[in-house]
PDB file of N, CA and C in Angstrom:
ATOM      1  N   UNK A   1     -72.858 -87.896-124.558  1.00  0.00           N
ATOM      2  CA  UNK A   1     -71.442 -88.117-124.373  1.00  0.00           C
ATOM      3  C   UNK A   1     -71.065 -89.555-124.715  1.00  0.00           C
ATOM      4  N   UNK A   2     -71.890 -90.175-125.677  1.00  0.00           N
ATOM      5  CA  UNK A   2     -71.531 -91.507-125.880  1.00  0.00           C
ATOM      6  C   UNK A   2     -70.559 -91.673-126.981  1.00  0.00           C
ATOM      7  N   UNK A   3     -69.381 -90.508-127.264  1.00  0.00           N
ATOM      8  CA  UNK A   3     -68.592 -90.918-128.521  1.00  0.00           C
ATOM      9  C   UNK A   3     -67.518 -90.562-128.164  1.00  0.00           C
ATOM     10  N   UNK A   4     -67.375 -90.446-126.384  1.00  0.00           N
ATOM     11  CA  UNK A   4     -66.105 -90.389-125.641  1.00  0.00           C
ATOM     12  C   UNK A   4     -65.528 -91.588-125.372  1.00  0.00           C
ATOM     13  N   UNK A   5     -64.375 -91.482-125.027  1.00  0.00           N
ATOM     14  CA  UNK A   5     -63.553 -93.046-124.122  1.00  0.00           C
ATOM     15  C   UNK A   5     -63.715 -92.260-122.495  1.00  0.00           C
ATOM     16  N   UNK A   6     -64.000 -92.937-121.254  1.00  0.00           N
ATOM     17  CA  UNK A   6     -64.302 -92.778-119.601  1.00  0.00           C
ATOM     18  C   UNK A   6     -62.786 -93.603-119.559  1.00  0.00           C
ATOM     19  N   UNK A   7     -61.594 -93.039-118.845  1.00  0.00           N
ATOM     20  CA  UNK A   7     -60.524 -93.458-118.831  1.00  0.00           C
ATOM     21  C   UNK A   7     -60.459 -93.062-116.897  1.00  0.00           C
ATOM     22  N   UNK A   8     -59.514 -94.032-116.311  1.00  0.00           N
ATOM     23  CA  UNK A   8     -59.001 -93.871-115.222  1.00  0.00           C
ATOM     24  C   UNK A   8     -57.375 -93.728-115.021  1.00  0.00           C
ATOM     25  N   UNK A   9     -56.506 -93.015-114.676  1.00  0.00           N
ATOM     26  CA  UNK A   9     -55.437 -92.624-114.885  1.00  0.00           C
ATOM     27  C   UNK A   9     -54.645 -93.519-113.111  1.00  0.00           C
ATOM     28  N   UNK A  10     -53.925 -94.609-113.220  1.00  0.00           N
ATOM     29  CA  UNK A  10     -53.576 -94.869-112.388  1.00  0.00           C
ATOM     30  C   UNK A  10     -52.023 -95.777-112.311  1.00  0.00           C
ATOM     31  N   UNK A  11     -51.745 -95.390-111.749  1.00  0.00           N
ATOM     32  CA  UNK A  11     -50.109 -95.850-110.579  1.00  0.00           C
ATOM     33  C   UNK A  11     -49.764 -97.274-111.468  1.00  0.00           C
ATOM     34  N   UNK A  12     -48.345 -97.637-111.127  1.00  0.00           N
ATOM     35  CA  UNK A  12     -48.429 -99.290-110.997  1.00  0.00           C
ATOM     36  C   UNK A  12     -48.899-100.026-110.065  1.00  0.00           C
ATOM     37  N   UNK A  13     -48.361 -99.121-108.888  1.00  0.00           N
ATOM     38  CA  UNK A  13     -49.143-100.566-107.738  1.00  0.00           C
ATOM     39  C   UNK A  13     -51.031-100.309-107.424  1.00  0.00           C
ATOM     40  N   UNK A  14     -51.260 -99.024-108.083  1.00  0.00           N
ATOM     41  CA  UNK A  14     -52.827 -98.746-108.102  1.00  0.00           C
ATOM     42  C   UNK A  14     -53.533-100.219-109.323  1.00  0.00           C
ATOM     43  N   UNK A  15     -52.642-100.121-109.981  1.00  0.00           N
ATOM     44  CA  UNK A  15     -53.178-101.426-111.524  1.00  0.00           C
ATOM     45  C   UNK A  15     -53.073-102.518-110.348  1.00  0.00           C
ATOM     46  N   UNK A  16     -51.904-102.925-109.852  1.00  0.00           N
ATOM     47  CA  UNK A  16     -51.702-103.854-109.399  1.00  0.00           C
ATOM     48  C   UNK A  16     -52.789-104.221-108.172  1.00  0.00           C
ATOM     49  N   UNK A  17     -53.136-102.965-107.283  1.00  0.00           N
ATOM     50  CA  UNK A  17     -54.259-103.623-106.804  1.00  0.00           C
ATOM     51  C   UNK A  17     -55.660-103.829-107.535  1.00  0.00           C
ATOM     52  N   UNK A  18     -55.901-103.074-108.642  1.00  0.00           N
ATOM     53  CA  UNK A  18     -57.359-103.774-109.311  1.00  0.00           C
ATOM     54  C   UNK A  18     -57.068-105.043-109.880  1.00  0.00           C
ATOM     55  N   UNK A  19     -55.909-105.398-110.269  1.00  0.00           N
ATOM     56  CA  UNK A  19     -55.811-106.683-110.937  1.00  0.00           C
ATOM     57  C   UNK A  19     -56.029-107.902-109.859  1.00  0.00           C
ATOM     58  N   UNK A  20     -55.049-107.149-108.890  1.00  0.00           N
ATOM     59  CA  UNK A  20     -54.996-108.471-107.803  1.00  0.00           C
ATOM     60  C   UNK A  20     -55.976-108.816-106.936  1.00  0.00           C
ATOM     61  N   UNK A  21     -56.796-108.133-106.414  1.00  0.00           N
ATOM     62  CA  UNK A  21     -58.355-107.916-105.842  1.00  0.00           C
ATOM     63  C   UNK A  21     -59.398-108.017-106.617  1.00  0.00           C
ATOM     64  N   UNK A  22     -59.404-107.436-108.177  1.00  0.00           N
ATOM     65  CA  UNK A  22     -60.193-107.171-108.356  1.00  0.00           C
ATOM     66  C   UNK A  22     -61.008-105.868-108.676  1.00  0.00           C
ATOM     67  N   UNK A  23     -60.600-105.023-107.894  1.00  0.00           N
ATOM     68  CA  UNK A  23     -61.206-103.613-107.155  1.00  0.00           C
ATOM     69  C   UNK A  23     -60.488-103.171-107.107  1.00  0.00           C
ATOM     70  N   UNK A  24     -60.304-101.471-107.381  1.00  0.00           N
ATOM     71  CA  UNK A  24     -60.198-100.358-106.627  1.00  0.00           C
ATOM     72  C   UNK A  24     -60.783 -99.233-106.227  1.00  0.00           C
ATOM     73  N   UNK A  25     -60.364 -99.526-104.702  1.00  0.00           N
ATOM     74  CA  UNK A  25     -61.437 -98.222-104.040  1.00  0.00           C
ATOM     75  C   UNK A  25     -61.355 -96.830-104.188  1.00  0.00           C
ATOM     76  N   UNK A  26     -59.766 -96.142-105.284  1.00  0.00           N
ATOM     77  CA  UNK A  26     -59.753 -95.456-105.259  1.00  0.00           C
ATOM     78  C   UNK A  26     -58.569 -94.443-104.551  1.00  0.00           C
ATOM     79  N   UNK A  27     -57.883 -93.538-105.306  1.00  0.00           N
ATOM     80  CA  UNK A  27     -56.989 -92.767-104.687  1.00  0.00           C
ATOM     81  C   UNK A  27     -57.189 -92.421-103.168  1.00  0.00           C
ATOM     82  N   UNK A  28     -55.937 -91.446-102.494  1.00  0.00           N
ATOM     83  CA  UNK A  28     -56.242 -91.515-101.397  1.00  0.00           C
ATOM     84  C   UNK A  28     -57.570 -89.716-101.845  1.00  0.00           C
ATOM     85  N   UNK A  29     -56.703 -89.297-102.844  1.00  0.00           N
ATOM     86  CA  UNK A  29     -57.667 -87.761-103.820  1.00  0.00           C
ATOM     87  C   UNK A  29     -59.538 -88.598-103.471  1.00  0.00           C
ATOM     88  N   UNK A  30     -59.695 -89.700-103.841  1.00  0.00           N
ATOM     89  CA  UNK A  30     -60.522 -90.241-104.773  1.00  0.00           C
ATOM     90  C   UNK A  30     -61.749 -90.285-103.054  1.00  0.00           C
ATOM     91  N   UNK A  31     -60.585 -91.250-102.660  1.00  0.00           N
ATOM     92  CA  UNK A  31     -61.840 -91.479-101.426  1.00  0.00           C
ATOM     93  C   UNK A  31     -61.515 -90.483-100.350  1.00  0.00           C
ATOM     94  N   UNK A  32     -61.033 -89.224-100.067  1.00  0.00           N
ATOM     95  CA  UNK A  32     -61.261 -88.019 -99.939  1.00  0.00           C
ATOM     96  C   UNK A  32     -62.211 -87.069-100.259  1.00  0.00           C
ATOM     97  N   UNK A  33     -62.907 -87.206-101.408  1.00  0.00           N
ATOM     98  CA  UNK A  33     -63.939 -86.771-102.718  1.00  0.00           C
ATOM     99  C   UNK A  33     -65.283 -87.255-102.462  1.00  0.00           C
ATOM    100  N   UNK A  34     -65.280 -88.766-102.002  1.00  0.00           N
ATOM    101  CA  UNK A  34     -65.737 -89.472-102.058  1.00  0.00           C
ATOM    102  C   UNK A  34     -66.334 -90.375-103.404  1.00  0.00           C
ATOM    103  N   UNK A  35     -65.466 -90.308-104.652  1.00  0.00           N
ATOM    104  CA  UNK A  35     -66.097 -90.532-105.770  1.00  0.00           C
ATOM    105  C   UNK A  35     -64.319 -90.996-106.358  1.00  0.00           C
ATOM    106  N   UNK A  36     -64.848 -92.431-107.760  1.00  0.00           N
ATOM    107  CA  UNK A  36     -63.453 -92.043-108.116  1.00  0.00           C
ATOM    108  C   UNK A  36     -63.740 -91.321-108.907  1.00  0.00           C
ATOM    109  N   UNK A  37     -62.541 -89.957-109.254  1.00  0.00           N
ATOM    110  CA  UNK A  37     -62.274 -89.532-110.482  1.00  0.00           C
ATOM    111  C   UNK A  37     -61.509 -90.183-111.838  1.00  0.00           C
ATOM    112  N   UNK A  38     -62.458 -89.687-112.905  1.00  0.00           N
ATOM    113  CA  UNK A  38     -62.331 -90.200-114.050  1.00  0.00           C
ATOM    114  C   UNK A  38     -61.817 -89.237-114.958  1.00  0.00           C
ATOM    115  N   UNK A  39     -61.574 -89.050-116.649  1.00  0.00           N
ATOM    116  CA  UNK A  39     -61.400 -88.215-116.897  1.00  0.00           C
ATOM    117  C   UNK A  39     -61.936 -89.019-118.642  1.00  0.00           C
ATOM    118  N   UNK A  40     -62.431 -88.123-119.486  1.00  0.00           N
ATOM    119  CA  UNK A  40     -62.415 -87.736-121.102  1.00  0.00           C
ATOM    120  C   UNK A  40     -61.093 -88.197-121.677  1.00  0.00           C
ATOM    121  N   UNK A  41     -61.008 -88.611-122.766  1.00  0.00           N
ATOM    122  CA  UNK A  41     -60.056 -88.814-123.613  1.00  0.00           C
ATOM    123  C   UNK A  41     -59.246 -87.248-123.634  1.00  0.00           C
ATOM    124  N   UNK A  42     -60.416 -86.609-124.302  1.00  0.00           N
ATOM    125  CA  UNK A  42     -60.207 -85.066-124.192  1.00  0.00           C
ATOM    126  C   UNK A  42     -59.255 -84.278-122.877  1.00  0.00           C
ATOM    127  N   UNK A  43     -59.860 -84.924-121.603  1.00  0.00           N
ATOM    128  CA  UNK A  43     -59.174 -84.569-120.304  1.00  0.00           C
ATOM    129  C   UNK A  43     -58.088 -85.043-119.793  1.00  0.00           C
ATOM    130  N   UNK A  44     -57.758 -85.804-120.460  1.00  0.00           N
ATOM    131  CA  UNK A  44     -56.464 -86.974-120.100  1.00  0.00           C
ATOM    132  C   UNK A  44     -55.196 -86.000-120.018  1.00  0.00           C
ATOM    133  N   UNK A  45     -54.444 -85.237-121.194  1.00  0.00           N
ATOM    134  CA  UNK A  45     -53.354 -84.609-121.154  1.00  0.00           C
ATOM    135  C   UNK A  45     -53.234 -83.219-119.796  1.00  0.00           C
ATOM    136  N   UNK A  46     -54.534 -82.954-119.543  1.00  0.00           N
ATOM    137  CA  UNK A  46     -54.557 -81.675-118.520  1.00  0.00           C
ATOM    138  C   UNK A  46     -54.459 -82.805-117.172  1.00  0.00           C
ATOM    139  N   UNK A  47     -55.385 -83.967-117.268  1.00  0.00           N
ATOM    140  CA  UNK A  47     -55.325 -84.477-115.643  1.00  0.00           C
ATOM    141  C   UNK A  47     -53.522 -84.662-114.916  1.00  0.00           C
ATOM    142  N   UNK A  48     -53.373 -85.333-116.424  1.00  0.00           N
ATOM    143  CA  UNK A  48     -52.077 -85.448-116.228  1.00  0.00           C
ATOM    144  C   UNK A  48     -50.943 -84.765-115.692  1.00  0.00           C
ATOM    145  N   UNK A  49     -50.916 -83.553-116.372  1.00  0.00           N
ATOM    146  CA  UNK A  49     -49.999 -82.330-116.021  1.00  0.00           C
ATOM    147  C   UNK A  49     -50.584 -81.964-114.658  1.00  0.00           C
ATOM    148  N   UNK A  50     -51.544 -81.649-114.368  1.00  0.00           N
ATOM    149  CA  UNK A  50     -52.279 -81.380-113.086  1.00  0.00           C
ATOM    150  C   UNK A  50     -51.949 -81.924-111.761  1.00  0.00           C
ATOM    151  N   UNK A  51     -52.404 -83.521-112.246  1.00  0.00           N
ATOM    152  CA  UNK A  51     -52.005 -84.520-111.206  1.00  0.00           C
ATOM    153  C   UNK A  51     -50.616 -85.704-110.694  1.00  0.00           C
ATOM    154  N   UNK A  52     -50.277 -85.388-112.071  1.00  0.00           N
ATOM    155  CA  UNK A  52     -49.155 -86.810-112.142  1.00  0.00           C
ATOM    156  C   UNK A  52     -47.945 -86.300-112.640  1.00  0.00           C
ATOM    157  N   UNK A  53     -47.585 -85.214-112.828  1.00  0.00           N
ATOM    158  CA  UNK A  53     -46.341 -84.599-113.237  1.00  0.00           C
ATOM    159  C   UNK A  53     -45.015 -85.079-112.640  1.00  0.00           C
ATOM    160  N   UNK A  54     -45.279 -86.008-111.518  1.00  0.00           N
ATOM    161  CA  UNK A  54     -44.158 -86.269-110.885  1.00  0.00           C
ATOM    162  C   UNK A  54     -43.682 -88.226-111.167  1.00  0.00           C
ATOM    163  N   UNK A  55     -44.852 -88.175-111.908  1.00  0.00           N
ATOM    164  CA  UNK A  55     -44.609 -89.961-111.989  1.00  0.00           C
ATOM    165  C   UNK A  55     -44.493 -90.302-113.116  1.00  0.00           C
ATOM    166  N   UNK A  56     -43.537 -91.515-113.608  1.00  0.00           N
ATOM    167  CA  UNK A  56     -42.839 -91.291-115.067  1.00  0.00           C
ATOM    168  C   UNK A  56     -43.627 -92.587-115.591  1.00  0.00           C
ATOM    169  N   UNK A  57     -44.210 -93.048-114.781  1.00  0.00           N
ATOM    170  CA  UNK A  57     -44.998 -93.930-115.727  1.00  0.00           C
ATOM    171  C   UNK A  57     -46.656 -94.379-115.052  1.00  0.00           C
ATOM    172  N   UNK A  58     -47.461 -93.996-115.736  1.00  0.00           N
ATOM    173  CA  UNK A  58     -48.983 -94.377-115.247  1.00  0.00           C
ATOM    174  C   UNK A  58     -49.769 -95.304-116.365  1.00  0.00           C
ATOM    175  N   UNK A  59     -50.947 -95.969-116.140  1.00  0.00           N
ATOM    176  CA  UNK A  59     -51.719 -96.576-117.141  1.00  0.00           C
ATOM    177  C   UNK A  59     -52.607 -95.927-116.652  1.00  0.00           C
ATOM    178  N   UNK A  60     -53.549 -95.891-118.893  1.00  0.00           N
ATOM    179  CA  UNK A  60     -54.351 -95.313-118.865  1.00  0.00           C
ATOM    180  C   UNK A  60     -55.777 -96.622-118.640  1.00  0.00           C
ATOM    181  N   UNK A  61     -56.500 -96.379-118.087  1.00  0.00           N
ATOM    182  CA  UNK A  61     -57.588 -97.991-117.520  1.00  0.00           C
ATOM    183  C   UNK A  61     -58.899 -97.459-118.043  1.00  0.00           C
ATOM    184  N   UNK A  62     -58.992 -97.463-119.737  1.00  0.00           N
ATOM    185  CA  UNK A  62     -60.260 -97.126-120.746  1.00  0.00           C
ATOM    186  C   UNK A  62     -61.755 -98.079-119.901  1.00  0.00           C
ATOM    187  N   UNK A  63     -62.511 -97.166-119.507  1.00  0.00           N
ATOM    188  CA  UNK A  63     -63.861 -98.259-118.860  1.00  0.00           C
ATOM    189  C   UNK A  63     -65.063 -98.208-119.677  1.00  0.00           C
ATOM    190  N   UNK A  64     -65.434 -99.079-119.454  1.00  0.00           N
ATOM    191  CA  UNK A  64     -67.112 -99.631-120.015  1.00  0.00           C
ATOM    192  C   UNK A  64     -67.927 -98.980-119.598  1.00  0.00           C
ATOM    193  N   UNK A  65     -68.237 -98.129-120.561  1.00  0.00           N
ATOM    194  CA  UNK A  65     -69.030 -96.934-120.203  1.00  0.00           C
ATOM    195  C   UNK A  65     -70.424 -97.307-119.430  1.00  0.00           C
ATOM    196  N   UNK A  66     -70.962 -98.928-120.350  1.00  0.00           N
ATOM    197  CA  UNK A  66     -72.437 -99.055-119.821  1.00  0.00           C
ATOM    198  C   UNK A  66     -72.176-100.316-118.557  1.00  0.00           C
ATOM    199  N   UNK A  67     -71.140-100.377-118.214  1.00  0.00           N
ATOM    200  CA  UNK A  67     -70.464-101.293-116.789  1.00  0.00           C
ATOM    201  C   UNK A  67     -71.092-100.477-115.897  1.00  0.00           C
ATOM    202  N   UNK A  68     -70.907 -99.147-115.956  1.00  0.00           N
ATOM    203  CA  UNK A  68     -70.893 -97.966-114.965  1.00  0.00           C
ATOM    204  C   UNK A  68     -72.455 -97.861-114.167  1.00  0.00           C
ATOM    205  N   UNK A  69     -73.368 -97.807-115.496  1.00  0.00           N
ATOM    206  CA  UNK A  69     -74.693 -97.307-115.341  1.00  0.00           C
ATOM    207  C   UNK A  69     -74.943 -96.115-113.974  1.00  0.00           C
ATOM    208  N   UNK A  70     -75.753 -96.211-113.231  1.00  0.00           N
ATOM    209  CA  UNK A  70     -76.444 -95.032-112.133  1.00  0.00           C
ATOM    210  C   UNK A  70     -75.237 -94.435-111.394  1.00  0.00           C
ATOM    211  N   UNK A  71     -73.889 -95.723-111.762  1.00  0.00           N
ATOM    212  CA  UNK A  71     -73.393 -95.387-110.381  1.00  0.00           C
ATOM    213  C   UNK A  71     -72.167 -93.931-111.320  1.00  0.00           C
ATOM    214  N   UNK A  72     -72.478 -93.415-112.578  1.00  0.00           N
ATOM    215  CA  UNK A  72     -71.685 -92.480-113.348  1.00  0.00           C
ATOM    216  C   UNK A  72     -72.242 -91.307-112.925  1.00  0.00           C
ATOM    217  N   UNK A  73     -71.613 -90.359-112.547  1.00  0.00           N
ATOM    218  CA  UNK A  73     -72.419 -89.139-112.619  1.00  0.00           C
ATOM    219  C   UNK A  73     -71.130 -88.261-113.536  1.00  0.00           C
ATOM    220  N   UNK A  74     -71.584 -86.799-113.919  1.00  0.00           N
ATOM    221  CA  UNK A  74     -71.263 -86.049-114.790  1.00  0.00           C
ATOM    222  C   UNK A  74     -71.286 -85.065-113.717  1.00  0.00           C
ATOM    223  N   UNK A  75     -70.470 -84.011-113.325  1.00  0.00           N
ATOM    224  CA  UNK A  75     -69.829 -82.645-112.755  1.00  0.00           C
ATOM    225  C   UNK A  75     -69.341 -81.894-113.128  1.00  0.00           C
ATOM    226  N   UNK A  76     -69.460 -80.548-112.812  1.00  0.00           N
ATOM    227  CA  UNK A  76     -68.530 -79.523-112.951  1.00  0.00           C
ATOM    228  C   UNK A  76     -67.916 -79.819-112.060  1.00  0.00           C
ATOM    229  N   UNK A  77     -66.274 -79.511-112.327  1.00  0.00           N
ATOM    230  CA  UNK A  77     -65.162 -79.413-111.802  1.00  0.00           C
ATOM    231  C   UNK A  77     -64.088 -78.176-112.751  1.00  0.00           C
ATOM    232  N   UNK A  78     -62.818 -78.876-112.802  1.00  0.00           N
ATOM    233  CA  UNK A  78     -61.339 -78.236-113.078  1.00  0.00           C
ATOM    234  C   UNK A  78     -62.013 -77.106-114.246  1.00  0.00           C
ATOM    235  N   UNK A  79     -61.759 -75.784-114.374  1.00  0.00           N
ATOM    236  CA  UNK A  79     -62.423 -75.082-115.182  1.00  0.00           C
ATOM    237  C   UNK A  79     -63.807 -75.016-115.435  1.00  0.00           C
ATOM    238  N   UNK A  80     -64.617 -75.279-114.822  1.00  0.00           N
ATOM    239  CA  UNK A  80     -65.748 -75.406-115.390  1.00  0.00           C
ATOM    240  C   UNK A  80     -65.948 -76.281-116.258  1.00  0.00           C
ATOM    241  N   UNK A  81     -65.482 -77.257-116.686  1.00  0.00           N
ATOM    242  CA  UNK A  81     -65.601 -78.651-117.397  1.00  0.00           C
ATOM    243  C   UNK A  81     -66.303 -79.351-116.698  1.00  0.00           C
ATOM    244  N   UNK A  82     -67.037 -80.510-117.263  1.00  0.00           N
ATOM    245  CA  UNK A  82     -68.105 -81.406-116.732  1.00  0.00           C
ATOM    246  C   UNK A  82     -67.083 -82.467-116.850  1.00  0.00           C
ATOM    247  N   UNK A  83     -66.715 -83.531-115.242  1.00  0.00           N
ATOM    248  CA  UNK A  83     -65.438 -84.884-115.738  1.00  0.00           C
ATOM    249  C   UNK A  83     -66.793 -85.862-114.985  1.00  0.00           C
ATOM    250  N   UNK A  84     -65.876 -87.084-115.297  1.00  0.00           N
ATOM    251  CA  UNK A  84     -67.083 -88.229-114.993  1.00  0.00           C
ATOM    252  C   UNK A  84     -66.506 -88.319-113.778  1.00  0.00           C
ATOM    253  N   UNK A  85     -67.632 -89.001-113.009  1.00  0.00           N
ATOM    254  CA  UNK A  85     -66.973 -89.271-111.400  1.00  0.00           C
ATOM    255  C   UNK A  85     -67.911 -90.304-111.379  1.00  0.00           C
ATOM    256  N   UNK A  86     -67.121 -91.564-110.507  1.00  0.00           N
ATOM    257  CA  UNK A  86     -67.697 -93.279-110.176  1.00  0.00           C
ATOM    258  C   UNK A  86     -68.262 -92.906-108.495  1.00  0.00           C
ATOM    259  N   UNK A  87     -69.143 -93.655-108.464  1.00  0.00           N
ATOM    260  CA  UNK A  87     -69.564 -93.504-107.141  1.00  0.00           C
ATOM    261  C   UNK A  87     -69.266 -94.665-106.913  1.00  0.00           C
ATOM    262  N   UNK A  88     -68.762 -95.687-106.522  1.00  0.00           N
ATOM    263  CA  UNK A  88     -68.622 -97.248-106.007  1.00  0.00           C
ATOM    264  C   UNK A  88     -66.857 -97.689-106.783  1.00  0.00           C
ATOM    265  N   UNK A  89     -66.406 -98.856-106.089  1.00  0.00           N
ATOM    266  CA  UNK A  89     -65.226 -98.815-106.877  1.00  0.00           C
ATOM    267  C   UNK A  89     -65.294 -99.037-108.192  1.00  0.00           C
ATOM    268  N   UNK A  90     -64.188 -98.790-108.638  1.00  0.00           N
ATOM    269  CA  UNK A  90     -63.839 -99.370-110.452  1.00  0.00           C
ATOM    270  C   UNK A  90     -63.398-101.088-110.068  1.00  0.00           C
ATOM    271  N   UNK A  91     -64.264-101.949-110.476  1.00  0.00           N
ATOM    272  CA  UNK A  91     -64.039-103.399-110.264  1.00  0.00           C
ATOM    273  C   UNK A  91     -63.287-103.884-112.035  1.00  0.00           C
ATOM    274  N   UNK A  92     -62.666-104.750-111.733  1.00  0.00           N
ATOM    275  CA  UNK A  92     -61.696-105.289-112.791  1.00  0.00           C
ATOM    276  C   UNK A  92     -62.995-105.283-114.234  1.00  0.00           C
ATOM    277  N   UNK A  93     -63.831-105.846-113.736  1.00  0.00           N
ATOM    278  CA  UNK A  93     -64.853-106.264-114.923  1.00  0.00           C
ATOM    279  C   UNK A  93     -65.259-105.134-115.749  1.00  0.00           C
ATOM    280  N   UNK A  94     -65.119-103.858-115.701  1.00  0.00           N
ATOM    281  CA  UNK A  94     -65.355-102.649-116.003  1.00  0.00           C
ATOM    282  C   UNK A  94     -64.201-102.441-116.950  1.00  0.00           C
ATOM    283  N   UNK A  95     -63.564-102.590-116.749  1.00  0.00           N
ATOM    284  CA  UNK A  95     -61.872-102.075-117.552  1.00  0.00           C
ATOM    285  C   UNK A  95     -62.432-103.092-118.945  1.00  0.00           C
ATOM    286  N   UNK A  96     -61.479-101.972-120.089  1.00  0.00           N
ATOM    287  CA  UNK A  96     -62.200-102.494-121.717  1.00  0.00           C
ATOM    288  C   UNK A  96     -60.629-102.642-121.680  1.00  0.00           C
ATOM    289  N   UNK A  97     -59.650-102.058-121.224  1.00  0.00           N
ATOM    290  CA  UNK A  97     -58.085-101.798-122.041  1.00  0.00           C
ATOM    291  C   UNK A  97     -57.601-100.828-120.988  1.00  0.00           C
ATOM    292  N   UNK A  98     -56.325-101.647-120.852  1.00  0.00           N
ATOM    293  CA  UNK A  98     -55.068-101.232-120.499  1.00  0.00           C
ATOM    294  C   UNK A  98     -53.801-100.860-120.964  1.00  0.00           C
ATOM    295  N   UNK A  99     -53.451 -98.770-121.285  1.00  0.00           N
ATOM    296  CA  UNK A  99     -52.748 -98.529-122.075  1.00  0.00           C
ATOM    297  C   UNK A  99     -51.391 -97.663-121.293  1.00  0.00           C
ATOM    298  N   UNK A 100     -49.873 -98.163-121.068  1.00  0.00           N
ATOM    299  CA  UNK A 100     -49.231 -97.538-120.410  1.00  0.00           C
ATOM    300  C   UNK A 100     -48.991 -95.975-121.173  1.00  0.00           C
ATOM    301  N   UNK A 101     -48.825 -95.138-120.015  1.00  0.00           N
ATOM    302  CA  UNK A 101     -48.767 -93.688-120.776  1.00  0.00           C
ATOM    303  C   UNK A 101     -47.210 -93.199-120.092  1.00  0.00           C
ATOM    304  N   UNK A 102     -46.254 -93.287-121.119  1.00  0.00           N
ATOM    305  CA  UNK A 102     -44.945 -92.886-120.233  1.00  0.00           C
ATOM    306  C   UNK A 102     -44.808 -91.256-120.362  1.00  0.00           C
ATOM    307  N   UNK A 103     -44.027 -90.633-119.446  1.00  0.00           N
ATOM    308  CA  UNK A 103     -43.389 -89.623-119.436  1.00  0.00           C
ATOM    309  C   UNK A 103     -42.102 -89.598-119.843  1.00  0.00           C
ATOM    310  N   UNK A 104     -42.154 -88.594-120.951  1.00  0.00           N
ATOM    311  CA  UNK A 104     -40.546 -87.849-121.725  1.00  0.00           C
ATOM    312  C   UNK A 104     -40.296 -87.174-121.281  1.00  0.00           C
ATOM    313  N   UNK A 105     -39.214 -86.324-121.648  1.00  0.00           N
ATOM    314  CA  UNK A 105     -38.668 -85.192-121.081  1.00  0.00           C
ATOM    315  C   UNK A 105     -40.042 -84.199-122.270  1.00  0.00           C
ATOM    316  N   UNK A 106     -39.965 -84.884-123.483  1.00  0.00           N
ATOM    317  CA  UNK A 106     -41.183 -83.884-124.356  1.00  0.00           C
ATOM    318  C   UNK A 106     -42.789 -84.050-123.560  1.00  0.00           C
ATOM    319  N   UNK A 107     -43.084 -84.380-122.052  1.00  0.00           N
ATOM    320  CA  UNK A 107     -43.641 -84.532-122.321  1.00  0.00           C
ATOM    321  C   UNK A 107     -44.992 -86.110-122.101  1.00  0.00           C
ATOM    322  N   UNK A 108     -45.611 -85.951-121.683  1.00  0.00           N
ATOM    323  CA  UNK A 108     -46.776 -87.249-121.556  1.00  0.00           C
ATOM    324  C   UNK A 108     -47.149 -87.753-123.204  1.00  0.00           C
ATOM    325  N   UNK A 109     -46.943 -88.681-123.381  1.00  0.00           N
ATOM    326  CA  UNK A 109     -47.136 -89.912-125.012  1.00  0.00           C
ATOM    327  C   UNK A 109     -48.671 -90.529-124.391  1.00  0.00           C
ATOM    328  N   UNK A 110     -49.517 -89.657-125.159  1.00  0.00           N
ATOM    329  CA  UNK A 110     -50.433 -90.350-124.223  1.00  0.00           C
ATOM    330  C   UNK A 110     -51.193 -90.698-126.204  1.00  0.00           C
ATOM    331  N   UNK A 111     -51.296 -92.197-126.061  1.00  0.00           N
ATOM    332  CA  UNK A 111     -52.074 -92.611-126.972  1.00  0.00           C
ATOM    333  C   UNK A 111     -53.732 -92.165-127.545  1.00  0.00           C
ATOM    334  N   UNK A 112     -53.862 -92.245-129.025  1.00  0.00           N
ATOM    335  CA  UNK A 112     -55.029 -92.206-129.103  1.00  0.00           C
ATOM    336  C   UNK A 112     -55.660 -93.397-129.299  1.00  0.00           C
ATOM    337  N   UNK A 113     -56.764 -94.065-128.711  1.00  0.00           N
ATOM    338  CA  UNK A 113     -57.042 -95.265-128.580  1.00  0.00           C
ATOM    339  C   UNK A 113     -58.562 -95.018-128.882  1.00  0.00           C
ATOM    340  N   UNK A 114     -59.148 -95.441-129.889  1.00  0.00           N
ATOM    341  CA  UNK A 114     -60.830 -96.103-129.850  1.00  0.00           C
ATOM    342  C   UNK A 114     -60.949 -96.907-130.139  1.00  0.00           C
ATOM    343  N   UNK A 115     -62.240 -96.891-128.965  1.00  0.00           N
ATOM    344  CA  UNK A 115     -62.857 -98.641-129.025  1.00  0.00           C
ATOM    345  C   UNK A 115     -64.207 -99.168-129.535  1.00  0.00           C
ATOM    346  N   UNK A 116     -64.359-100.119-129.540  1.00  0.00           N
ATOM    347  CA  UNK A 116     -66.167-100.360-129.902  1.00  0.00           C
ATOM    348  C   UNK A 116     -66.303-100.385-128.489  1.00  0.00           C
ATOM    349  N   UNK A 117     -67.563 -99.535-129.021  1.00  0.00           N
ATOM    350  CA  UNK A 117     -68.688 -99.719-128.082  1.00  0.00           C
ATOM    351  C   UNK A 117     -69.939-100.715-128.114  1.00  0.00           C
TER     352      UNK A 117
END
């Protein structure tokens, strides 16, 4: 799975606390789970509709895949799809790019973005 983007889908004041701390520990979904959820480039437009249908503006927070190391695991979840899940917070140093994803009336504009790895 190394020719994916590991993206975190989060709030303004969710950005605002990894920026301002440093860290985030994670939705209230997330540390409920006990893991944060992540999602595929691929998974991004379904998390969305799924989870965020009600919020007109989120960033997408592209992570460093090899930032992650032991603490990444791979799951079945939503359909039987395998999504990434963080075991420890997402700390600022992890984040590669920060991309806002607005809501239209057409619709989530959700960018295609690759990066070096």
């Amino acid at each position: 799975m190394n020719d994916v983007s590991i993206i975190k889908i989060l709030r303004a004041d969710e950005l605002a606390e990894l920026v301002v701390s440093g860290r985030f520990e994670g939705s209230a979904d997330d540390r409920r789970d006990g893991f944060v959820h992540l999602s595929t480039d691929a998974q991004v437009p379904g998390t969305l509709t799924k989870h965020f249908h009600q919020i007109a503006t989120l960033f997408l927070i592209y992570v460093k895949i090899g930032a992650l190391e032991d603490a990444l695991r791979w799951e079945v979840s939503r359909g039987g799809e395998r999504f990434p899940h963080l075991y420890r917070p997402l700390v600022l140093s992890d984040v590669e790019a920060v991309v806002p994803v607005p809501q239209t009336r057409d619709g989530w504009q959700v960018p295609r973005l690759k990066l070096e790895v």
